[in-house]
C-alpha atoms as a PDB file:
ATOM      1  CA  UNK A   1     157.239  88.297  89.008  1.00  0.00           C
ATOM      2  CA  UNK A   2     157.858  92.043  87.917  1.00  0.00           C
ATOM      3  CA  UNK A   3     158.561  93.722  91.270  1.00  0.00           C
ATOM      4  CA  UNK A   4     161.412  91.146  92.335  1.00  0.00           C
ATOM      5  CA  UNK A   5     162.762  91.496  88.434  1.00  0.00           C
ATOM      6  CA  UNK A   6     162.880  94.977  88.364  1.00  0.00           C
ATOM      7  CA  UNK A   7     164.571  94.841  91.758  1.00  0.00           C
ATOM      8  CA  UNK A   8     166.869  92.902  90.547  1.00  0.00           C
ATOM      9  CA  UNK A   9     167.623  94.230  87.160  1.00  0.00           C
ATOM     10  CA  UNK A  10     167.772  97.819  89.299  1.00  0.00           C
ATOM     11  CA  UNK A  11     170.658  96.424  92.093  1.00  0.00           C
ATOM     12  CA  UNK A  12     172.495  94.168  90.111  1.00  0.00           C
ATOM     13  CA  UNK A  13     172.120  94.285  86.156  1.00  0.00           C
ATOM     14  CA  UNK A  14     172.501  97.901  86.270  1.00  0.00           C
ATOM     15  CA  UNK A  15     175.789  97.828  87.951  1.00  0.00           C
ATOM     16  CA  UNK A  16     176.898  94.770  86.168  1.00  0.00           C
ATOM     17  CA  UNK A  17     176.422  96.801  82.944  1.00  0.00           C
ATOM     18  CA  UNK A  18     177.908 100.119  83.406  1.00  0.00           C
ATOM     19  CA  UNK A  19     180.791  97.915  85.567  1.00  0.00           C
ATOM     20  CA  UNK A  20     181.434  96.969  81.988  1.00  0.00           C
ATOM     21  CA  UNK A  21     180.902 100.047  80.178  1.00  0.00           C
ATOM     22  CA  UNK A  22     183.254 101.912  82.174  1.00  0.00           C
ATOM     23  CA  UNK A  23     185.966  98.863  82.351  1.00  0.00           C
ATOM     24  CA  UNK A  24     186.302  99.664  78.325  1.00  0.00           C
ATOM     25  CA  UNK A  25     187.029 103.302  78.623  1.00  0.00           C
ATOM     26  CA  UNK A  26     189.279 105.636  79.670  1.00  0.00           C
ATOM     27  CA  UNK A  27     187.701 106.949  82.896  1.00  0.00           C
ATOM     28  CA  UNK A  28     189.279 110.332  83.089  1.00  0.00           C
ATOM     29  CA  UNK A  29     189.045 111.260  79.381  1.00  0.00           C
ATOM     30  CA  UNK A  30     185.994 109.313  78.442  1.00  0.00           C
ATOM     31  CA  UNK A  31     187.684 107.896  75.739  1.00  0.00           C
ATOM     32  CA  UNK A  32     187.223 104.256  74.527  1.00  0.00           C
ATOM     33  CA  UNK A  33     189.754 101.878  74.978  1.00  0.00           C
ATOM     34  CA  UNK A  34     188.239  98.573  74.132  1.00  0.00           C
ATOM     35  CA  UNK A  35     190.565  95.595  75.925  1.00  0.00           C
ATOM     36  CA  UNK A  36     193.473  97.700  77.007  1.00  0.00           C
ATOM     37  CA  UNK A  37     192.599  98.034  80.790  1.00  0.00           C
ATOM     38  CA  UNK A  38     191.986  93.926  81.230  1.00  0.00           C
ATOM     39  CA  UNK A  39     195.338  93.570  78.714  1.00  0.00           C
ATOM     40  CA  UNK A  40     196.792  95.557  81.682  1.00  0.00           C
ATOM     41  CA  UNK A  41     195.343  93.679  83.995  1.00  0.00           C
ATOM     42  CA  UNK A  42     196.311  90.187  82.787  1.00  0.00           C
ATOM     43  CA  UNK A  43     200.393  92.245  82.997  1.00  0.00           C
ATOM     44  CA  UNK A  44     200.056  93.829  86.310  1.00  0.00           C
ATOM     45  CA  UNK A  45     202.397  92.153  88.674  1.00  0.00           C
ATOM     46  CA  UNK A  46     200.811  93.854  91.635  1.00  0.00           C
ATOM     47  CA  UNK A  47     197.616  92.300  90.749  1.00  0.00           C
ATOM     48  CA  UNK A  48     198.817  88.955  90.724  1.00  0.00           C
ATOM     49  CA  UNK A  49     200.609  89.428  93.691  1.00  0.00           C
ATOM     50  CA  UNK A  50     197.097  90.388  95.507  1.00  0.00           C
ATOM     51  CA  UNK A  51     195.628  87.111  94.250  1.00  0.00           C
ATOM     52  CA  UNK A  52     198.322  85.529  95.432  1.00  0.00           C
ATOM     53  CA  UNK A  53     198.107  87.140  99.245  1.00  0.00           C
ATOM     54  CA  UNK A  54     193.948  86.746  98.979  1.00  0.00           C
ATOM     55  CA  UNK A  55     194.862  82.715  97.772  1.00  0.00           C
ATOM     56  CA  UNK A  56     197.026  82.795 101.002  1.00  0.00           C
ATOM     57  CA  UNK A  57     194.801  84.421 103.250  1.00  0.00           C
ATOM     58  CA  UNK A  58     191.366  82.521 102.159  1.00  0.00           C
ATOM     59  CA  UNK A  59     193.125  78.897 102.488  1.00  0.00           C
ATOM     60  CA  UNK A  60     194.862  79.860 105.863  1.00  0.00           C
ATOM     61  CA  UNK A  61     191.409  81.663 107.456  1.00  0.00           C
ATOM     62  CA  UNK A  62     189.173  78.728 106.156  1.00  0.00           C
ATOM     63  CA  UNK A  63     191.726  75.698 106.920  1.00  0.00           C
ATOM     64  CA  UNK A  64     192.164  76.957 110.868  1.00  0.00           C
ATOM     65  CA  UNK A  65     188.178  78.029 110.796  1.00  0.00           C
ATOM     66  CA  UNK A  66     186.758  74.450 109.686  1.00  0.00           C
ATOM     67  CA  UNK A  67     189.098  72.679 111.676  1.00  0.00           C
ATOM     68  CA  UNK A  68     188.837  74.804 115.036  1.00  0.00           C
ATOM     69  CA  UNK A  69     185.490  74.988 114.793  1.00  0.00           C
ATOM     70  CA  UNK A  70     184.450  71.557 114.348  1.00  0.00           C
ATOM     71  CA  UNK A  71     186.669  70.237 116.947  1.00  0.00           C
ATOM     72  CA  UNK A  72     185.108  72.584 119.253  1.00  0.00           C
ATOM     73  CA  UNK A  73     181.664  71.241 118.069  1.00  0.00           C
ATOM     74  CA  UNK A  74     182.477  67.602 118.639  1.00  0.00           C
ATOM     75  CA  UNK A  75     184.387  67.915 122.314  1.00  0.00           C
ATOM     76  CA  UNK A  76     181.404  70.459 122.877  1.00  0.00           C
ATOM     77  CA  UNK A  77     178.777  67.715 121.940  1.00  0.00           C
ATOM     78  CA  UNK A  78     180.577  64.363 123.459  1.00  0.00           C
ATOM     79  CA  UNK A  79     181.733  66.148 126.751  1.00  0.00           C
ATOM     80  CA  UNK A  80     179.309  69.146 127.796  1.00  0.00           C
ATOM     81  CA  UNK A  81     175.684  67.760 128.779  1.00  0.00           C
ATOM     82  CA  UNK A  82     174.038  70.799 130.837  1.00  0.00           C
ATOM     83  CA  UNK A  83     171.758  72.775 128.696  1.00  0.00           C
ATOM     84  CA  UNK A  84     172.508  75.963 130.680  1.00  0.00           C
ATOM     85  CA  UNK A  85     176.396  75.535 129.778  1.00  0.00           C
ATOM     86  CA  UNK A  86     175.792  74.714 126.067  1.00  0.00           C
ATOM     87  CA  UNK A  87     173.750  78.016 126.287  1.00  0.00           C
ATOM     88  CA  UNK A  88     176.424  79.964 128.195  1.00  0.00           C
ATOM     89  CA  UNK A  89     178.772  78.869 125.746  1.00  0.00           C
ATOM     90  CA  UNK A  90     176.176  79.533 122.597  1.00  0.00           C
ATOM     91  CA  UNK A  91     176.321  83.151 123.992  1.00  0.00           C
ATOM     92  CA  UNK A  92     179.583  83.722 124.208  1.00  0.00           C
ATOM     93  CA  UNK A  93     180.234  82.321 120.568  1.00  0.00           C
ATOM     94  CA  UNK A  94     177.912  84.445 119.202  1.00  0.00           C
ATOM     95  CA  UNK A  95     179.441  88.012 120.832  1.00  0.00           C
ATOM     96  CA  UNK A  96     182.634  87.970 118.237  1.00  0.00           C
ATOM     97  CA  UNK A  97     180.417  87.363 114.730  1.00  0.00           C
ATOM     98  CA  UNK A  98     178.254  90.405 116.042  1.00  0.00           C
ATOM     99  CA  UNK A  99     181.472  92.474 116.449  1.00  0.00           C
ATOM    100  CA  UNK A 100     181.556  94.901 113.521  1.00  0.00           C
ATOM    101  CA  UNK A 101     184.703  93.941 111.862  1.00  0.00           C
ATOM    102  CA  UNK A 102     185.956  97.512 111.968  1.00  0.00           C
ATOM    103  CA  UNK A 103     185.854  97.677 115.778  1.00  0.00           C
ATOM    104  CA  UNK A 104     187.435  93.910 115.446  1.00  0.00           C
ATOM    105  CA  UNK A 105     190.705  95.770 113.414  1.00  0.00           C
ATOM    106  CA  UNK A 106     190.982  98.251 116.070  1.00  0.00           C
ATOM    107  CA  UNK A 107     190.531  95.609 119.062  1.00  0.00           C
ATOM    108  CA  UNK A 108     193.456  93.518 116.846  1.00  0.00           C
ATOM    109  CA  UNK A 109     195.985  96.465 116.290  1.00  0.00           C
ATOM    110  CA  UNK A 110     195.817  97.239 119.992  1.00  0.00           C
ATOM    111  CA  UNK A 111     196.802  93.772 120.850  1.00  0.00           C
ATOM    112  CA  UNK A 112     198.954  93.560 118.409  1.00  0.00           C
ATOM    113  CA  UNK A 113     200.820  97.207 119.225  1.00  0.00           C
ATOM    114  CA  UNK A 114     204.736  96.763 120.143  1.00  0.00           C
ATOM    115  CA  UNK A 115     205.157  98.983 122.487  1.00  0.00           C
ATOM    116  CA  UNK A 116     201.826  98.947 124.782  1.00  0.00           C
ATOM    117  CA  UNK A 117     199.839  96.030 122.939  1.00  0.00           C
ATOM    118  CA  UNK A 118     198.936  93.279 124.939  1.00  0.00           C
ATOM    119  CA  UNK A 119     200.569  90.215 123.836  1.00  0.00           C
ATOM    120  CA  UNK A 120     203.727  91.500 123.551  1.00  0.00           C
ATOM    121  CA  UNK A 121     203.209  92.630 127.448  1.00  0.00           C
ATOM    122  CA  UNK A 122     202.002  89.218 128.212  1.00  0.00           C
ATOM    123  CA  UNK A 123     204.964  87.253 126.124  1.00  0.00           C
ATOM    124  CA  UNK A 124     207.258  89.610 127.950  1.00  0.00           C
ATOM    125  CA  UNK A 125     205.858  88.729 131.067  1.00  0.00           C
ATOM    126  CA  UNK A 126     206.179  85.187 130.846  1.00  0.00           C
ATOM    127  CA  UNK A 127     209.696  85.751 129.652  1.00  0.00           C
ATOM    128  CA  UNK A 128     209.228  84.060 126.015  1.00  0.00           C
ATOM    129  CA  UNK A 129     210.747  87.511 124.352  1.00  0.00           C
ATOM    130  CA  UNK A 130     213.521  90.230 124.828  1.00  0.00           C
ATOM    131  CA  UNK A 131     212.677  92.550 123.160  1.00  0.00           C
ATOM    132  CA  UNK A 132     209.135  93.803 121.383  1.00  0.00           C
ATOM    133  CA  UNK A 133     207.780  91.607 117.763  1.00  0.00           C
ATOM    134  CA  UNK A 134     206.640  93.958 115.241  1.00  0.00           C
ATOM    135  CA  UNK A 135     203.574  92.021 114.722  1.00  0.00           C
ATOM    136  CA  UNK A 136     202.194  94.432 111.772  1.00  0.00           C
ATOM    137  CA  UNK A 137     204.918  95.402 110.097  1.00  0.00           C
ATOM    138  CA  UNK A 138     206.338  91.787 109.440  1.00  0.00           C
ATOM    139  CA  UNK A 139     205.696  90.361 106.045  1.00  0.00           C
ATOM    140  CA  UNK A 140     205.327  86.385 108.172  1.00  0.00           C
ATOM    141  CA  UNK A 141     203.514  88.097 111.439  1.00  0.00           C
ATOM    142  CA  UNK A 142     200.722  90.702 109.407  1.00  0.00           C
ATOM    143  CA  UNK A 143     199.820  87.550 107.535  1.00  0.00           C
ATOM    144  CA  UNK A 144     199.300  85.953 110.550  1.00  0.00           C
ATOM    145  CA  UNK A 145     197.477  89.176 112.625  1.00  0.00           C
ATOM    146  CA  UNK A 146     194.850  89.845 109.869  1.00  0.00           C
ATOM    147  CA  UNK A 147     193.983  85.643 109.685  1.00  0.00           C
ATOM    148  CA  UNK A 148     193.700  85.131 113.560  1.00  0.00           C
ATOM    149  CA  UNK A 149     190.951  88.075 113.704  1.00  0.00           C
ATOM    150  CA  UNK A 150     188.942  86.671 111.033  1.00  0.00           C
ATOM    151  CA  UNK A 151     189.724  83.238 112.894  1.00  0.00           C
ATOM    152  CA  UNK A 152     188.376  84.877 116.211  1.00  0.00           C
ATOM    153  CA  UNK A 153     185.661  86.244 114.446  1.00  0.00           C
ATOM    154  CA  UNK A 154     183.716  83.529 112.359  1.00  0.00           C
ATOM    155  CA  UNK A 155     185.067  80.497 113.570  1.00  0.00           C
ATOM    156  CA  UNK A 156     182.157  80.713 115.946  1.00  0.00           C
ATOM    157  CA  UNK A 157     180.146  80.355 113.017  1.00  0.00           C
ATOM    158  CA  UNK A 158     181.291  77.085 111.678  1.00  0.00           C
ATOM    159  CA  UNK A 159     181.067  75.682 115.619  1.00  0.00           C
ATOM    160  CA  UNK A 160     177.586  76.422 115.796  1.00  0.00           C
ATOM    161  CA  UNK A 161     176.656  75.019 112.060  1.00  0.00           C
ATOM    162  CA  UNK A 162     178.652  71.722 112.915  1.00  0.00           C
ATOM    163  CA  UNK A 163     177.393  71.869 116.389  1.00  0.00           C
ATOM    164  CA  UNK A 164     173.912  71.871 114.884  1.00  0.00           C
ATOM    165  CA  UNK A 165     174.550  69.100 112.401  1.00  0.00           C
ATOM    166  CA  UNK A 166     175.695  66.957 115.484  1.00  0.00           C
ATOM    167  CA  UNK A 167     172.158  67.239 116.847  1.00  0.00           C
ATOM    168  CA  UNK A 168     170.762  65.523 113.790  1.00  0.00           C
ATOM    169  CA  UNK A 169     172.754  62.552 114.002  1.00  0.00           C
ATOM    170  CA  UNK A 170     170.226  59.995 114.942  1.00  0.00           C
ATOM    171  CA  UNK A 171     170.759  58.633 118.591  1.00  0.00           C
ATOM    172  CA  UNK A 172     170.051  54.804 117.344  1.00  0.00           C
ATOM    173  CA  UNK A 173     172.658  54.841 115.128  1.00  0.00           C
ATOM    174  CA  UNK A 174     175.049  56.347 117.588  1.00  0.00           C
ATOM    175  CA  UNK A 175     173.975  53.720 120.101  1.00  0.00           C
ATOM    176  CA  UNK A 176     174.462  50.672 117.669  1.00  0.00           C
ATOM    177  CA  UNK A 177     177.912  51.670 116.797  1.00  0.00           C
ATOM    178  CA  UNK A 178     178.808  52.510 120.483  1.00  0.00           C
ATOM    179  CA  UNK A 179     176.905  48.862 120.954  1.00  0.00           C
ATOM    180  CA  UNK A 180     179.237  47.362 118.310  1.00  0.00           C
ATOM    181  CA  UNK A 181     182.578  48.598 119.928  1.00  0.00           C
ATOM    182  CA  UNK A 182     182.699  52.000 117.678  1.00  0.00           C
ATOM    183  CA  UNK A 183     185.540  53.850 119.152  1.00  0.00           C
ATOM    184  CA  UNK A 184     185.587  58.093 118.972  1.00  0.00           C
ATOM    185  CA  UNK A 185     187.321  58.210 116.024  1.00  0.00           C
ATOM    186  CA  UNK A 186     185.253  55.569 114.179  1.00  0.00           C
ATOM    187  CA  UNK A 187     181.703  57.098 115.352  1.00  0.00           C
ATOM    188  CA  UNK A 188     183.044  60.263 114.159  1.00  0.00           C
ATOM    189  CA  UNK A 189     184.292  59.392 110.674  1.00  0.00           C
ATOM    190  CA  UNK A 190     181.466  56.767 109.646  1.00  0.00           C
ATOM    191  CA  UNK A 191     178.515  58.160 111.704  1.00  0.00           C
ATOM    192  CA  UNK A 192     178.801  61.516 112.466  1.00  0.00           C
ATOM    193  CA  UNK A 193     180.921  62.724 109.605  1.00  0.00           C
ATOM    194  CA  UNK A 194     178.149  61.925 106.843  1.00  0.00           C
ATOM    195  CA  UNK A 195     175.719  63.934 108.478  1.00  0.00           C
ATOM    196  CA  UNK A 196     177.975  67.030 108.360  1.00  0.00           C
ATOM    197  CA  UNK A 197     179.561  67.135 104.817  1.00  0.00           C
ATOM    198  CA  UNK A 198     176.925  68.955 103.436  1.00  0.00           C
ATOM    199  CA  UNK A 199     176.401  71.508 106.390  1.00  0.00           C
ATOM    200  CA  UNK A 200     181.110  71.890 105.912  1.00  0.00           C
ATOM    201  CA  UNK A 201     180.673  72.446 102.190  1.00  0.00           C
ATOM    202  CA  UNK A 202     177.815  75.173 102.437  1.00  0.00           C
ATOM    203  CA  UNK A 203     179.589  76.344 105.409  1.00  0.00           C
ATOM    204  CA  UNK A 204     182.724  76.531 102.843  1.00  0.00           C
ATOM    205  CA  UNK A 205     180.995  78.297 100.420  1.00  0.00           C
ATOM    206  CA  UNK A 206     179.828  80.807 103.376  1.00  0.00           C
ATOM    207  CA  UNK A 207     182.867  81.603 104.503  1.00  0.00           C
ATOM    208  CA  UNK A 208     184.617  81.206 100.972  1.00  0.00           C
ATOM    209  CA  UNK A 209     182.613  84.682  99.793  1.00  0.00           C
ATOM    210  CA  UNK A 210     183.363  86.483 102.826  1.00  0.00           C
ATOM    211  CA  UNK A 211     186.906  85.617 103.291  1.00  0.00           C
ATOM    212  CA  UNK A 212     188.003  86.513  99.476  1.00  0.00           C
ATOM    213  CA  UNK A 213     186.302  90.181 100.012  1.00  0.00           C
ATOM    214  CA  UNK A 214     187.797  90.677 103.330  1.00  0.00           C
ATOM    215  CA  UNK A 215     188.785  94.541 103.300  1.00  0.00           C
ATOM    216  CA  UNK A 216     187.237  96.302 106.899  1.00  0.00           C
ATOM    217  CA  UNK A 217     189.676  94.617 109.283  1.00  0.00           C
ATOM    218  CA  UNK A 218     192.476  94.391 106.809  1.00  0.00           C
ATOM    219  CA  UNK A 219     192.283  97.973 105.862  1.00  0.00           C
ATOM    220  CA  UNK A 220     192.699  99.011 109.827  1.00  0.00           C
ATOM    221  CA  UNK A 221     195.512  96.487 110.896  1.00  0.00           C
ATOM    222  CA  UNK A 222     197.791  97.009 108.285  1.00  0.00           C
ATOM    223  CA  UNK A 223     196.341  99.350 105.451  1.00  0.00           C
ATOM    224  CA  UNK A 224     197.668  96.141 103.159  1.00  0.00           C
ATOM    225  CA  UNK A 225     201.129  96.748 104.123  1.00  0.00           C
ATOM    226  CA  UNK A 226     204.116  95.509 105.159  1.00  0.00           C
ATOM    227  CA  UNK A 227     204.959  96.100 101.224  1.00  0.00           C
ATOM    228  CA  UNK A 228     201.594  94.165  99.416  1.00  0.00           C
ATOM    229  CA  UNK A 229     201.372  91.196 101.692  1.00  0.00           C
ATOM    230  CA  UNK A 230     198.222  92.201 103.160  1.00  0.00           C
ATOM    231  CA  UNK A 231     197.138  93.681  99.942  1.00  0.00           C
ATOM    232  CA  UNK A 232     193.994  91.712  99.075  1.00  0.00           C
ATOM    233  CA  UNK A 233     191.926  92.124  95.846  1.00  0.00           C
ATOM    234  CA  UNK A 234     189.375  94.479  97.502  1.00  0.00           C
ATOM    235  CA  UNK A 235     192.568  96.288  99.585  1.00  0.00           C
ATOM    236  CA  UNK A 236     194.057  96.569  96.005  1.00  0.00           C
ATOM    237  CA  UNK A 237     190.716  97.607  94.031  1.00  0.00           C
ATOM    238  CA  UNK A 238     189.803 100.128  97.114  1.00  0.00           C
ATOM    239  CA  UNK A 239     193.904 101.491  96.038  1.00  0.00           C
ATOM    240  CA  UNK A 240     193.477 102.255  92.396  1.00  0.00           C
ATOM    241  CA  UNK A 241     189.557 103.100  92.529  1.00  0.00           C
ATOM    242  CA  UNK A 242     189.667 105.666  95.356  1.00  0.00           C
ATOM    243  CA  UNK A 243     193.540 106.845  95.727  1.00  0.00           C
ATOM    244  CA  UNK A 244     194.153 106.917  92.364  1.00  0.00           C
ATOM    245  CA  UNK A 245     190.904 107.145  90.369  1.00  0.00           C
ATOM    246  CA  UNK A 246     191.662 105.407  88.164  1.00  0.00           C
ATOM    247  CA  UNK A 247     188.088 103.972  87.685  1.00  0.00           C
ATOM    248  CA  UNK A 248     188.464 102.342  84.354  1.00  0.00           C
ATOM    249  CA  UNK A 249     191.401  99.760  85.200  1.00  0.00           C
ATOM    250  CA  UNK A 250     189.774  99.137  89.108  1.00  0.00           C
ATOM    251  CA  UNK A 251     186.135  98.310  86.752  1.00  0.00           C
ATOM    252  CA  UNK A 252     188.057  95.322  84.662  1.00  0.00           C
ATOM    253  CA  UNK A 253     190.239  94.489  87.885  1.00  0.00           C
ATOM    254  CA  UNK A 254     187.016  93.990  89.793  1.00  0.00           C
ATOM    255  CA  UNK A 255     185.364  91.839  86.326  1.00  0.00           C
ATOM    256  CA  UNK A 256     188.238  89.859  86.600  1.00  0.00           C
ATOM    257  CA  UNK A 257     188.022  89.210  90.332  1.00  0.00           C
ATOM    258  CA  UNK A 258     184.315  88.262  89.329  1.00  0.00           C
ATOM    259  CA  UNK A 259     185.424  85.893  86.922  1.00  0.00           C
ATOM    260  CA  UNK A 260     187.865  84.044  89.548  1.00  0.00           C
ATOM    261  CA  UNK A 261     185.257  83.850  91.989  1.00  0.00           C
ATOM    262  CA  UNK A 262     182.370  83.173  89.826  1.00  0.00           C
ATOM    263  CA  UNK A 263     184.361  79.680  88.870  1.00  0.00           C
ATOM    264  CA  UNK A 264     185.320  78.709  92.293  1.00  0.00           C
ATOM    265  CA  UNK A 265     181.746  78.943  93.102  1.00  0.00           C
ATOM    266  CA  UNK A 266     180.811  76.859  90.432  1.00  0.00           C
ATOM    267  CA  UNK A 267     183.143  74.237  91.449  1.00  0.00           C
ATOM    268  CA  UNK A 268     181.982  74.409  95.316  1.00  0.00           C
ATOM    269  CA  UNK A 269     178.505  74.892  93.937  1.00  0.00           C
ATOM    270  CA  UNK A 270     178.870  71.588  91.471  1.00  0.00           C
ATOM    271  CA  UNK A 271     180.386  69.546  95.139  1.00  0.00           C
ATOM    272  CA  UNK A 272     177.107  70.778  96.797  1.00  0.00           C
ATOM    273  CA  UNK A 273     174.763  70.056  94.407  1.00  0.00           C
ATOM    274  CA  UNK A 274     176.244  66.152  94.468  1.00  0.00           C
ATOM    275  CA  UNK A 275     175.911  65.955  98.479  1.00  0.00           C
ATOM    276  CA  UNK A 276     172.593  67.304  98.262  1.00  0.00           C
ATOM    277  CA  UNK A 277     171.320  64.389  95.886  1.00  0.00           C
ATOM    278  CA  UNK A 278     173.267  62.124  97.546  1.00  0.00           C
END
């Protein structure tokens, strides 16, 4: 047990401790200032107003995400019976999650450039707009830009999980309910369903920790603008650690982020654990 304890204690309790050390001084004097960095904290409007945008972001990414995805899942499953076009289509699902998510932001902000992007050329084309959107510099639109490339990105992720849940639905039980007059929706809710909850709330969990420390993509479509509505927690932290320095009020900004997290993960956690015994 000592090698993967030390390990441990090296990578994470380390950190975790001189995280904490250096949240309850001042960083550029040295000086110890007990609570007053998390007392600002806790009165920092700009911090609440990147928990708000991350609250925004992480509900709107993992709401279209779960939904796209397992839609695609089921019409893939119900409709598509060739194994070399579930492969093709395997394939192409899995190009976008290998996509580093910096190249991603850069792919996004050229589509979503006024004057030359592309889908302002294509919505001008088709004669849906006059004039060019500002896509980025929006407060409703950036919202909107940063969510659809982690939509484009990892919804593939949650099609192939559900798609792979849908294989371990046992065929007789499919067959008695199609036997007893089971219509799509029924199959689907009171066969099908069961099978997947588990896979959707590990899959939530997944996507849950990577959406609420979103930063590459975020920090090269908009740099967190227009104003803070892009400004996530890790946009924010990145703002006062490394523009600022101010090390000591990022260090209890970041132990309070790990606070909000650590309970929704004990509430997601607490859901698993049930399905699992179940």
């Amino acid at each position: 047990m000592a090698p993967p304890v030390l390990l441990l204690a090296v990578l994470v309790a380390y950190p975790l401790i001189y995280n904490i050390g250096l949240s309850l001084r001042n960083y550029r004097t040295g000086e110890f200032v007990g609570l007053h960095n998390f007392a600002r904290a806790f009165g920092d409007p700009l911090l609440f107003a990147s928990l708000r945008a991350t609250g925004v972001y992480v509900t709107s990414a993992l709401a279209v995400e779960i939904v796209l995805g397992l839609s695609l899942a089921l019409l893939v499953h119900r409709t598509i019976r060739s194994g070399w076009a579930r492969t093709l289509i395997y394939l192409l699902f899995i190009i976008p999650m290998v996509t580093p998510p910096v190249s991603a932001g850069v792919i996004a902000r050229l589509i979503y450039t006024p004057t030359y992007g592309v889908l302002n050329a294509g919505l001008r084309a088709v004669g849906l707009i006059g004039e060019d959107i500002l896509w980025l510099s929006r407060a409703d639109t950036a919202m909107f830009a940063v969510v659809s490339v982690d939509v484009w990105q990892w919804m593939p992720f949650v099609f192939l999980v559900c798609f792979a849940g849908f294989q371990a639905v046992p065929q007789d039980a499919v067959e008695a309910a199609l036997v007893d007059g089971a219509g799509g929706w029924h199959l689907f809710r009171h066969i099908e369903f069961p099978y997947l909850s588990s896979l959707l709330l590990l899959v939530l969990i997944f996507r849950f920790t990577d959406t609420f420390r979103v930063f590459d993509h975020v920090l090269v479509l908009t740099g967190g603008g227009p104003g803070a509505t892009t400004e996530f927690l890790s946009v924010y932290l990145y703002r006062i650690a490394f523009k600022f320095f101010n090390l000591g009020y990022a260090a209890a900004v970041s132990l309070f982020v790990l606070a909000v997290s650590s309970l929704a993960f004990a509430i997601l956690g607490r859901y698993l654990g049930r399905e699992v015994a179940e």
